[in-house]
PDB file of N, CA and C in Angstrom:
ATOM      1  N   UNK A   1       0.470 -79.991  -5.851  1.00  0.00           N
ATOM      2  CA  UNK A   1       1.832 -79.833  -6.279  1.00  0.00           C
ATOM      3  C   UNK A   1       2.558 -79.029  -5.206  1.00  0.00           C
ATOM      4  N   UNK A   2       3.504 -79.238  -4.752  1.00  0.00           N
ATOM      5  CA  UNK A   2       4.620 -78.733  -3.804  1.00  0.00           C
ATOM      6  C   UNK A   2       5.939 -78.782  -4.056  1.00  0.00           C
ATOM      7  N   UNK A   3       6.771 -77.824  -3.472  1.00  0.00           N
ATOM      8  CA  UNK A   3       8.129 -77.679  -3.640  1.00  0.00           C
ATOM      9  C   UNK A   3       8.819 -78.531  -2.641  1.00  0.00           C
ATOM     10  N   UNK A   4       9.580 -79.320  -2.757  1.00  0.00           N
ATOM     11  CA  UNK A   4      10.379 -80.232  -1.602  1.00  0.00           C
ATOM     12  C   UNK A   4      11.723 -80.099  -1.943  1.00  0.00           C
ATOM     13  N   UNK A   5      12.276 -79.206  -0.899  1.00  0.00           N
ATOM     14  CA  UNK A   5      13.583 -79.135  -1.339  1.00  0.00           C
ATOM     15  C   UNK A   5      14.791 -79.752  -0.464  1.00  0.00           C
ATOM     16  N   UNK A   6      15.260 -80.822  -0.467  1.00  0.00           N
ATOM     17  CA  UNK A   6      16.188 -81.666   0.176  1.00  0.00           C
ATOM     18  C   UNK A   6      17.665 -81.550  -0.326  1.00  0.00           C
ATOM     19  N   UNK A   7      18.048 -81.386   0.961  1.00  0.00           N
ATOM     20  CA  UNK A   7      19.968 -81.436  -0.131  1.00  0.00           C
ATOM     21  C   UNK A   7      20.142 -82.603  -1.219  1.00  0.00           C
ATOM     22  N   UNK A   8      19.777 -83.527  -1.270  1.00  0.00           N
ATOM     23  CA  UNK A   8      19.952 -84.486  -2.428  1.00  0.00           C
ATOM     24  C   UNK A   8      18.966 -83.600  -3.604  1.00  0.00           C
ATOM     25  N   UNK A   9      18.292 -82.853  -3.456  1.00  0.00           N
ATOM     26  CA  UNK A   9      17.612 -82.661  -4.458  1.00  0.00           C
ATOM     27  C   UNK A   9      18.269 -81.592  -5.326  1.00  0.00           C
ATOM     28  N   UNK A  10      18.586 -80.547  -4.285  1.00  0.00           N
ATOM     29  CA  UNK A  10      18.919 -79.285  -4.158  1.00  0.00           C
ATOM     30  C   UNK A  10      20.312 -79.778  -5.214  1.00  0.00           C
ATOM     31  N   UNK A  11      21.038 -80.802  -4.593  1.00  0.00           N
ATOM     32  CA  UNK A  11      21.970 -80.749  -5.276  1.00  0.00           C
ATOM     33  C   UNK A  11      22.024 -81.294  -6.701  1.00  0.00           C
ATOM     34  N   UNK A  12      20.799 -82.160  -6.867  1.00  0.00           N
ATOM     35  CA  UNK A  12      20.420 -82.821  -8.493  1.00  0.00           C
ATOM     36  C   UNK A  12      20.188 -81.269  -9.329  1.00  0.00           C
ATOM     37  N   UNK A  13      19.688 -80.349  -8.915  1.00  0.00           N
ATOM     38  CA  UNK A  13      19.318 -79.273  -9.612  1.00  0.00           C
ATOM     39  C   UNK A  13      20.320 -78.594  -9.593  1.00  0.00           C
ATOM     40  N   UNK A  14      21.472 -78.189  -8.828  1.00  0.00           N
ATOM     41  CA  UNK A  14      22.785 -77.762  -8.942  1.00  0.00           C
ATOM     42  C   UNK A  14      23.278 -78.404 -10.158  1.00  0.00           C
ATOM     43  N   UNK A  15      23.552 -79.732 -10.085  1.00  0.00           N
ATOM     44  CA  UNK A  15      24.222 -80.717 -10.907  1.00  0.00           C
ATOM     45  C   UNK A  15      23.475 -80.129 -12.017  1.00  0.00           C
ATOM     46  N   UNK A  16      22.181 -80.254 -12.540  1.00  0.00           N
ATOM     47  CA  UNK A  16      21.995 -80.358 -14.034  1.00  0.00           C
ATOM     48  C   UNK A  16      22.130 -79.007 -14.396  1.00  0.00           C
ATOM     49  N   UNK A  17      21.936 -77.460 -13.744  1.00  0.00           N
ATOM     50  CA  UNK A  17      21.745 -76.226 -14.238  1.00  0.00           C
ATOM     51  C   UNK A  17      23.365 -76.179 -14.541  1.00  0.00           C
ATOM     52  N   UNK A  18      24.625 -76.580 -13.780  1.00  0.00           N
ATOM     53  CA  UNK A  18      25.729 -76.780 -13.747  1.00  0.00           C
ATOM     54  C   UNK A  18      26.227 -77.638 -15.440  1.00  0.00           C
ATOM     55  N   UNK A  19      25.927 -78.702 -15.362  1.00  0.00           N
ATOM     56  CA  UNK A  19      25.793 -79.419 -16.549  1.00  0.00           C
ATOM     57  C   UNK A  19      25.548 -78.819 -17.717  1.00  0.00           C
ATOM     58  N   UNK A  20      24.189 -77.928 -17.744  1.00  0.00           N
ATOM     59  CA  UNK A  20      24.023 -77.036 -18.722  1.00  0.00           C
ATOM     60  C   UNK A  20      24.752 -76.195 -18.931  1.00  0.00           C
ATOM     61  N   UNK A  21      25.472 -75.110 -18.027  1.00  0.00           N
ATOM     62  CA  UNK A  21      25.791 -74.246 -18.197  1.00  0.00           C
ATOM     63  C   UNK A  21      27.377 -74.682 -18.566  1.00  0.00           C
ATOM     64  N   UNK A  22      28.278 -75.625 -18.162  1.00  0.00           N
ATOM     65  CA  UNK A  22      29.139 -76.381 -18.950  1.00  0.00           C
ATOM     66  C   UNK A  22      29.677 -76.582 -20.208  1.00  0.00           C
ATOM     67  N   UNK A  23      28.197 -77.022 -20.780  1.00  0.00           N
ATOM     68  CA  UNK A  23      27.816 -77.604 -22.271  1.00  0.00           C
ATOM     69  C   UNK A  23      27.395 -76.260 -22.871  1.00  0.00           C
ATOM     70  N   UNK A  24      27.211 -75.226 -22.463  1.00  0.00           N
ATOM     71  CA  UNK A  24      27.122 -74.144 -22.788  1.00  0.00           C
ATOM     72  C   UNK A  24      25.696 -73.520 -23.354  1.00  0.00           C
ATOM     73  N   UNK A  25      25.034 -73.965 -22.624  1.00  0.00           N
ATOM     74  CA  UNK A  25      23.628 -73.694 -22.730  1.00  0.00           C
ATOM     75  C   UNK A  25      22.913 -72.058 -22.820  1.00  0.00           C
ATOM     76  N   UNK A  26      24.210 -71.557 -21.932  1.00  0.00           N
ATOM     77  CA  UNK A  26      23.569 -69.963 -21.258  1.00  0.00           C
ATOM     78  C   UNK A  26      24.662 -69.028 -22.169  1.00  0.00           C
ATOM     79  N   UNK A  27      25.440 -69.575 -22.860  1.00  0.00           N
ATOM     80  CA  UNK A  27      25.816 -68.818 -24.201  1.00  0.00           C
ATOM     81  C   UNK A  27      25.538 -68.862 -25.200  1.00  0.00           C
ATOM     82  N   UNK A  28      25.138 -67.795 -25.822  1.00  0.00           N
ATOM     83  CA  UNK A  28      24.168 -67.868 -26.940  1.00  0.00           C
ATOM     84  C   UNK A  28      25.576 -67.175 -28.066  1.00  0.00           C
ATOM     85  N   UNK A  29      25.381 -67.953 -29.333  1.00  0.00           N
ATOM     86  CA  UNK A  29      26.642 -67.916 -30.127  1.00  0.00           C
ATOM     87  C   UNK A  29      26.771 -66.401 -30.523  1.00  0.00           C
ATOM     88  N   UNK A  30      27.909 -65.521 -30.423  1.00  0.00           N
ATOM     89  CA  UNK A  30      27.694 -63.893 -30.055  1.00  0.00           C
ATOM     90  C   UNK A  30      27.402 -63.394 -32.173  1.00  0.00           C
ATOM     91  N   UNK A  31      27.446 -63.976 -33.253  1.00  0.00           N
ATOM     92  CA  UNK A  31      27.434 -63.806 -34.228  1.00  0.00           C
ATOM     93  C   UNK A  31      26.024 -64.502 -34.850  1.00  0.00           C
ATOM     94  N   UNK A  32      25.729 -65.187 -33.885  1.00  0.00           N
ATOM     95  CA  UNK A  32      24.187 -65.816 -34.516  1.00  0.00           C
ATOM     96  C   UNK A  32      23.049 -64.629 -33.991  1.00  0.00           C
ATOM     97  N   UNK A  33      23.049 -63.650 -33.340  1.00  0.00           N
ATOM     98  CA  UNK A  33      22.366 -62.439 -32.792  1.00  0.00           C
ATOM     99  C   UNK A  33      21.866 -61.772 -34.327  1.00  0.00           C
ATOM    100  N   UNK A  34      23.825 -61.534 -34.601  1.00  0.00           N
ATOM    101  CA  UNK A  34      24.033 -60.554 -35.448  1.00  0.00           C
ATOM    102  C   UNK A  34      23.014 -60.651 -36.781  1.00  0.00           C
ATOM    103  N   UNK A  35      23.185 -62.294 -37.251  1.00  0.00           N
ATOM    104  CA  UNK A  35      23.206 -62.454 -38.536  1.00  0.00           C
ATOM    105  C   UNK A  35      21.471 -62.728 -38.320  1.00  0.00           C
ATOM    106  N   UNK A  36      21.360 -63.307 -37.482  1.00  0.00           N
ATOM    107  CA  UNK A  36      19.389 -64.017 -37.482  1.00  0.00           C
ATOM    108  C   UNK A  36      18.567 -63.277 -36.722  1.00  0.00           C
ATOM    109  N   UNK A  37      19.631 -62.203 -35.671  1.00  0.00           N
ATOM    110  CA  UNK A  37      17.956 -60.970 -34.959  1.00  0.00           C
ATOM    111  C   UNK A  37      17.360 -61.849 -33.987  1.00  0.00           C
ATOM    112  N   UNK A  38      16.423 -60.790 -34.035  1.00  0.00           N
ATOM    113  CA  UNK A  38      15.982 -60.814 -32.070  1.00  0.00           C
ATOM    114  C   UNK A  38      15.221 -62.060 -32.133  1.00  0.00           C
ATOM    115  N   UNK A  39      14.742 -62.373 -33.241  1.00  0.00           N
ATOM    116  CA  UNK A  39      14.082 -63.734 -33.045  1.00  0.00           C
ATOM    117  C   UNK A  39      14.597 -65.037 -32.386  1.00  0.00           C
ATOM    118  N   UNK A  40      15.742 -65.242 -33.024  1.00  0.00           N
ATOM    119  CA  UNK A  40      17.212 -65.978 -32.574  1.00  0.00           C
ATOM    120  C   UNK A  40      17.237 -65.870 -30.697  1.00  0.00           C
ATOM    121  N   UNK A  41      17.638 -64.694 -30.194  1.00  0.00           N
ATOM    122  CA  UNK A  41      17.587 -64.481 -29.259  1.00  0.00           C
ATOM    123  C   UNK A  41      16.595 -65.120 -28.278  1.00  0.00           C
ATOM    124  N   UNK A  42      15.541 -64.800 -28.687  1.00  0.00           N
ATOM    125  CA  UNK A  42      14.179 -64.783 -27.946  1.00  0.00           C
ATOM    126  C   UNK A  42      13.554 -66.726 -28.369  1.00  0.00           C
ATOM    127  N   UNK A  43      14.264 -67.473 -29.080  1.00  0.00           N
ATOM    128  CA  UNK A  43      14.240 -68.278 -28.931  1.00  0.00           C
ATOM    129  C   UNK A  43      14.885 -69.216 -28.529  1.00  0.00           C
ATOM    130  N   UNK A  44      16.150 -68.725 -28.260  1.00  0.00           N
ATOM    131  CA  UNK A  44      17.427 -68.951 -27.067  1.00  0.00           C
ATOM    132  C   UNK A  44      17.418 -69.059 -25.906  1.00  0.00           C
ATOM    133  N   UNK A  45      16.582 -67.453 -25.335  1.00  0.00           N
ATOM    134  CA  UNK A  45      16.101 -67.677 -24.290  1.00  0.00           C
ATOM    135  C   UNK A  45      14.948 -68.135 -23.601  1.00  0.00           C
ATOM    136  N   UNK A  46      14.412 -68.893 -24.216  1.00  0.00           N
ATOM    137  CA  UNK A  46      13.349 -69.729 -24.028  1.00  0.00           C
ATOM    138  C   UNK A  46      13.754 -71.378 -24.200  1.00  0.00           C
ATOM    139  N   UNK A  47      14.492 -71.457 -24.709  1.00  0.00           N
ATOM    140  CA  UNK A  47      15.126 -72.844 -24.962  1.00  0.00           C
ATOM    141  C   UNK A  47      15.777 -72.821 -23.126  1.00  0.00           C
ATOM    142  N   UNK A  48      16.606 -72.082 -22.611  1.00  0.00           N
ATOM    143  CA  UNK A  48      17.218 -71.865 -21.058  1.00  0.00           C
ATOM    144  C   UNK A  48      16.149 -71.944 -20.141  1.00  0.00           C
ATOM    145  N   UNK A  49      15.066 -71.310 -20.385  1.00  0.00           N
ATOM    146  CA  UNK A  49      13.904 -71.180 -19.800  1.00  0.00           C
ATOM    147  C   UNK A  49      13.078 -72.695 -19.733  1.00  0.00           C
ATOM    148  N   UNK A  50      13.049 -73.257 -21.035  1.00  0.00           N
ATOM    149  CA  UNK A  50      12.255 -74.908 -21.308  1.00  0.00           C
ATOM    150  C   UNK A  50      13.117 -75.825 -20.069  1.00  0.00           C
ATOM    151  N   UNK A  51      14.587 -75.990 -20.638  1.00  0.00           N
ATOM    152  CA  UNK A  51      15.647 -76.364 -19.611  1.00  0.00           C
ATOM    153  C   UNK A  51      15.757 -76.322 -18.209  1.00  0.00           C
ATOM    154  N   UNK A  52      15.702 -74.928 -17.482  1.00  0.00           N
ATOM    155  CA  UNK A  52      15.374 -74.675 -16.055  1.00  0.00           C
ATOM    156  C   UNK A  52      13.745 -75.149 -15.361  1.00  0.00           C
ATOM    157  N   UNK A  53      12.883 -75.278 -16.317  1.00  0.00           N
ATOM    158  CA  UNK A  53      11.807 -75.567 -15.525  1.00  0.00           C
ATOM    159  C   UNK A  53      11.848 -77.010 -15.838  1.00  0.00           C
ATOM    160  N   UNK A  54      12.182 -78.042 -16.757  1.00  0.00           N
ATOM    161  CA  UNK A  54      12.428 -79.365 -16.875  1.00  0.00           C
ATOM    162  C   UNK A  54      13.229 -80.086 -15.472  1.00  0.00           C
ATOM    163  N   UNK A  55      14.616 -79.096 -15.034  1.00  0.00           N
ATOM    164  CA  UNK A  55      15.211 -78.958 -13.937  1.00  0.00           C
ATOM    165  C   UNK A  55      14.393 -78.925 -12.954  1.00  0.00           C
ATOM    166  N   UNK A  56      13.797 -78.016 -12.624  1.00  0.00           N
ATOM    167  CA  UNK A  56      12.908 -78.177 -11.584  1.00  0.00           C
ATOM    168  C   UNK A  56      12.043 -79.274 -11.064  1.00  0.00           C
ATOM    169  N   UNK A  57      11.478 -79.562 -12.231  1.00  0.00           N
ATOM    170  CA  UNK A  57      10.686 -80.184 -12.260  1.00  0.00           C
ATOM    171  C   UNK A  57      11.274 -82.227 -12.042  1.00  0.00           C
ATOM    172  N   UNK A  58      11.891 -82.422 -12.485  1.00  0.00           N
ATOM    173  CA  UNK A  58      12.995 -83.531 -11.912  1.00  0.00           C
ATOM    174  C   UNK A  58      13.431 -83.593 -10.801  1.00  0.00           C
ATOM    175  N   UNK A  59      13.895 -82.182 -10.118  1.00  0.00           N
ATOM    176  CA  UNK A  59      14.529 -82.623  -9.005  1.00  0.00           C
ATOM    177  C   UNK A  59      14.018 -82.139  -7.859  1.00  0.00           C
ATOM    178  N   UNK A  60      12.690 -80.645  -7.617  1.00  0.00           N
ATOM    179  CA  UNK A  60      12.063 -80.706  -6.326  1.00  0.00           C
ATOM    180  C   UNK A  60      10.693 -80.700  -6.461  1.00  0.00           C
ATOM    181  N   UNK A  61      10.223 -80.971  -7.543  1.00  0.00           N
ATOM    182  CA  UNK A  61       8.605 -80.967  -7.479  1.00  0.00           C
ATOM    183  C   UNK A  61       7.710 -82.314  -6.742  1.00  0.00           C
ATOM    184  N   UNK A  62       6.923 -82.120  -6.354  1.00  0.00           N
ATOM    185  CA  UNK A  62       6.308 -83.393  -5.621  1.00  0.00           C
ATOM    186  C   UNK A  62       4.763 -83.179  -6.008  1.00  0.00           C
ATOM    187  N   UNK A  63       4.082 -84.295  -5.805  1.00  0.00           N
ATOM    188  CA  UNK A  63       2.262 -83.896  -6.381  1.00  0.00           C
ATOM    189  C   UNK A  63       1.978 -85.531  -5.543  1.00  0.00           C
ATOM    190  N   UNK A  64       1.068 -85.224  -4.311  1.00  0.00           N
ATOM    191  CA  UNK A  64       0.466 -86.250  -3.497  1.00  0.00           C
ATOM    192  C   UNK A  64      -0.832 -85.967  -4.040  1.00  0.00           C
ATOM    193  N   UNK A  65      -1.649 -87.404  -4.119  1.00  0.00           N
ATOM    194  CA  UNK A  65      -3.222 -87.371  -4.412  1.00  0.00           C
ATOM    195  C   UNK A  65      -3.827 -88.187  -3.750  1.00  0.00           C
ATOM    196  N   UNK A  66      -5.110 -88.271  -3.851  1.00  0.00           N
ATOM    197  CA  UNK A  66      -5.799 -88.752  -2.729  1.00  0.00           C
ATOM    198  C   UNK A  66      -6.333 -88.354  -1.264  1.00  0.00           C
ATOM    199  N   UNK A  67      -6.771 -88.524  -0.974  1.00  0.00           N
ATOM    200  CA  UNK A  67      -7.431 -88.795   0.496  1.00  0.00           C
ATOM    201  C   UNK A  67      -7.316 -89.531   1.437  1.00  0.00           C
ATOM    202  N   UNK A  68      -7.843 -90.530   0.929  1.00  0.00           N
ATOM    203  CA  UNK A  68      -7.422 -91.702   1.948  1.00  0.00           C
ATOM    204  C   UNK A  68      -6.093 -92.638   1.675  1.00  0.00           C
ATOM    205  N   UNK A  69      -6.412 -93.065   1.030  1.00  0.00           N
ATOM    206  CA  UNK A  69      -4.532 -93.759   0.127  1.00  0.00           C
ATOM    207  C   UNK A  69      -3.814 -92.648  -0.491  1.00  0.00           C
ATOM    208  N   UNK A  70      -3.158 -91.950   0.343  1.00  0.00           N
ATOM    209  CA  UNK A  70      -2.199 -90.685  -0.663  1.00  0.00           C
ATOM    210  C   UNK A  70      -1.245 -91.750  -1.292  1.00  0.00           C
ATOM    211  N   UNK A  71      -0.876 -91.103  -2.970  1.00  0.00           N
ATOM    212  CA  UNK A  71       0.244 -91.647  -3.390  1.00  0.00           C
ATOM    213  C   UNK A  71       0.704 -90.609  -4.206  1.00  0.00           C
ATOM    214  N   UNK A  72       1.967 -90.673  -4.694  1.00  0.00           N
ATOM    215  CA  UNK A  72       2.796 -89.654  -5.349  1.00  0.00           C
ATOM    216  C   UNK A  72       3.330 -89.905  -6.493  1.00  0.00           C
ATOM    217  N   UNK A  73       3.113 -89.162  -7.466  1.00  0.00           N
ATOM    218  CA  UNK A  73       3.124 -89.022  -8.865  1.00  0.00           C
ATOM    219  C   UNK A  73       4.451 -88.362  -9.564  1.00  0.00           C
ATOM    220  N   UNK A  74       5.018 -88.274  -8.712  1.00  0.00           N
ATOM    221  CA  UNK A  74       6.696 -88.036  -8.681  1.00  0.00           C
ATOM    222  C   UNK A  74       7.111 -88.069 -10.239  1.00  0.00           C
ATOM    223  N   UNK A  75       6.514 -89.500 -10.217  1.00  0.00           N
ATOM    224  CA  UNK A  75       7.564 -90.085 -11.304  1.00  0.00           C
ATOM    225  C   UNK A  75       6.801 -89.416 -12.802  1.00  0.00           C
ATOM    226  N   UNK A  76       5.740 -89.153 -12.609  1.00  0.00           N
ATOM    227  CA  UNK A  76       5.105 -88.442 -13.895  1.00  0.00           C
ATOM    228  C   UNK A  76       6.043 -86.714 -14.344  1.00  0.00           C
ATOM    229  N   UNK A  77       6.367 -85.881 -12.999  1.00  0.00           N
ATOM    230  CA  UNK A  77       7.270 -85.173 -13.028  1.00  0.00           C
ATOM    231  C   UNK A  77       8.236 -85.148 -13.647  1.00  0.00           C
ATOM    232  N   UNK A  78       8.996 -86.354 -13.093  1.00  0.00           N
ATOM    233  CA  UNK A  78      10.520 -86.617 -13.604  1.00  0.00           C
ATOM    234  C   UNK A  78      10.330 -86.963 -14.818  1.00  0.00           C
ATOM    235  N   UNK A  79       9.533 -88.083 -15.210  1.00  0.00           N
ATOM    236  CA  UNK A  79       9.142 -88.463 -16.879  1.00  0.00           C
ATOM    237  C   UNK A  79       8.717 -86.747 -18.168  1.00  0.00           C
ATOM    238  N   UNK A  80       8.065 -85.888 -17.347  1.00  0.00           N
ATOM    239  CA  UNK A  80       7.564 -84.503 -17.683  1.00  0.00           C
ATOM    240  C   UNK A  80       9.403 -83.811 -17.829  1.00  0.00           C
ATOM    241  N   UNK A  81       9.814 -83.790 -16.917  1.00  0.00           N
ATOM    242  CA  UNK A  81      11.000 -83.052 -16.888  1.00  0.00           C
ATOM    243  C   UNK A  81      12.062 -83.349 -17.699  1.00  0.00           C
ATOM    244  N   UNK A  82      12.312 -84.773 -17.529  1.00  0.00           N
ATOM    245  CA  UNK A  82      13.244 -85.242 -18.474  1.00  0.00           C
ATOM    246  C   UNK A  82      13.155 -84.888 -19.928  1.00  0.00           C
ATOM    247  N   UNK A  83      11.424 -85.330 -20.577  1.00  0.00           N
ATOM    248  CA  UNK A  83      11.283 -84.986 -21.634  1.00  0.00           C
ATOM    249  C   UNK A  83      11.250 -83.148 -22.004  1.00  0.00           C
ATOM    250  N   UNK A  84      11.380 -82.041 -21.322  1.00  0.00           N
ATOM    251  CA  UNK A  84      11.288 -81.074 -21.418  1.00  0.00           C
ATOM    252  C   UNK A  84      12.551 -80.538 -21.245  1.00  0.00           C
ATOM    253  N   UNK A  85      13.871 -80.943 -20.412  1.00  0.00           N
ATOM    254  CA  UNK A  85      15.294 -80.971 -21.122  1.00  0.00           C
ATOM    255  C   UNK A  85      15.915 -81.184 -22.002  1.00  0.00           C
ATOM    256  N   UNK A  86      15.108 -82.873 -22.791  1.00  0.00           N
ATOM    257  CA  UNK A  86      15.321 -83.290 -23.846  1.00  0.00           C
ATOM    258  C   UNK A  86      14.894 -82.257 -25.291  1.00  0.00           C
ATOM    259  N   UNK A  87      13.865 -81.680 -25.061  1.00  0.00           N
ATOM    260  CA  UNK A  87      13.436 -81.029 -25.847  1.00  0.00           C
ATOM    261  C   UNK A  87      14.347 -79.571 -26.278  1.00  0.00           C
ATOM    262  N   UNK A  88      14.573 -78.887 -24.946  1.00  0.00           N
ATOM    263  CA  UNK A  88      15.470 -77.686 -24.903  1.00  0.00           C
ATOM    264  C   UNK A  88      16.953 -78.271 -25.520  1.00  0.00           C
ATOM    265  N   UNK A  89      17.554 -79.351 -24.942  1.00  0.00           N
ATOM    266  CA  UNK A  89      18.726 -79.486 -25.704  1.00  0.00           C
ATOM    267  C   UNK A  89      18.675 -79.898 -27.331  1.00  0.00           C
ATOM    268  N   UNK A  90      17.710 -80.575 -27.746  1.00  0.00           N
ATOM    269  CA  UNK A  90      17.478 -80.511 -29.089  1.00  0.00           C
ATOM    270  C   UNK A  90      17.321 -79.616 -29.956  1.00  0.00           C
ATOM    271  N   UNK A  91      16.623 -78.387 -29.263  1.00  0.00           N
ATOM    272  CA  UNK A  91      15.837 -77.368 -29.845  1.00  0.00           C
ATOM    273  C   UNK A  91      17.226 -76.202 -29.662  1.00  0.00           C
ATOM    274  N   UNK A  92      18.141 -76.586 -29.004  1.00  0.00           N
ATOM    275  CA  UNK A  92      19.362 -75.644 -28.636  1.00  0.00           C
ATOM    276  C   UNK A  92      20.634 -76.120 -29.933  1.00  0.00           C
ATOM    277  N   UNK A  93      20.415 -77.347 -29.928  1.00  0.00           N
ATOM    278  CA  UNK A  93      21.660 -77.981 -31.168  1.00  0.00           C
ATOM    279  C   UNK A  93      20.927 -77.422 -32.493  1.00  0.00           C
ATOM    280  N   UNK A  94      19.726 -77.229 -32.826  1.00  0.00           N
ATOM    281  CA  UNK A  94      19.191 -77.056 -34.078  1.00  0.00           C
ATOM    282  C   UNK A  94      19.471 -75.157 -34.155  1.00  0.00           C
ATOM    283  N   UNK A  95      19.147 -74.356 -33.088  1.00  0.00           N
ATOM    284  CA  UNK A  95      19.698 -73.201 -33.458  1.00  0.00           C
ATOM    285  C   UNK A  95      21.160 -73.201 -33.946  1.00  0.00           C
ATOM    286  N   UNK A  96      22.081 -73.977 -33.172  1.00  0.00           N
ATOM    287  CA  UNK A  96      23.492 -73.431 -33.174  1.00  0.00           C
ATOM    288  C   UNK A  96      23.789 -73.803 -34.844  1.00  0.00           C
ATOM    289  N   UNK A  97      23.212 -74.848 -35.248  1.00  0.00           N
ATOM    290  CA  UNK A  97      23.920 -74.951 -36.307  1.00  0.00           C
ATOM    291  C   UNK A  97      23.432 -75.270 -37.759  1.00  0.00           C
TER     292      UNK A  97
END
């Protein structure tokens, strides 16, 4: 596994942390603290946390295998990542409301 960081990439991970933070991902509702406690919180920020490494993981992770025929598993990443955004934004609509 390796980090490959290319301006097209660099900028896919701009784009989606951007996207998130838009849609309002990195605000956590200031009265849902109050009423539901640190639990709330601490599962908020882990929902941002699920999100940013899904990010990552889509747009600079790389994993070559092999020896003699290297090939790259990229796409298991992106399939990994996607579903691990998907998850944080689901798991983010079910706190808010």
């Amino acid at each position: 596994m390796e980090i490959n960081v290319t301006p097209i990439r660099g900028g896919i991970l701009a784009l989606l942390l951007v996207a998130f933070y838009l849609t309002g991902g990195f605000e956590m509702p200031d009265q849902a603290v109050e009423l539901r406690g640190r639990r709330f919180a601490k599962a908020w920020y882990l929902c941002i946390v699920i999100f940013a490494l899904g990010a990552v993981k889509v747009s600079i992770m790389d994993h070559w295998v092999g020896n003699v025929e290297r090939s790259n598993i990229r796409i298991c990443y992106i399939v990994l990542g996607v579903i691990l955004m998907l998850v944080a934004l689901v798991w983010q609509s079910m706190l808010r409301g």
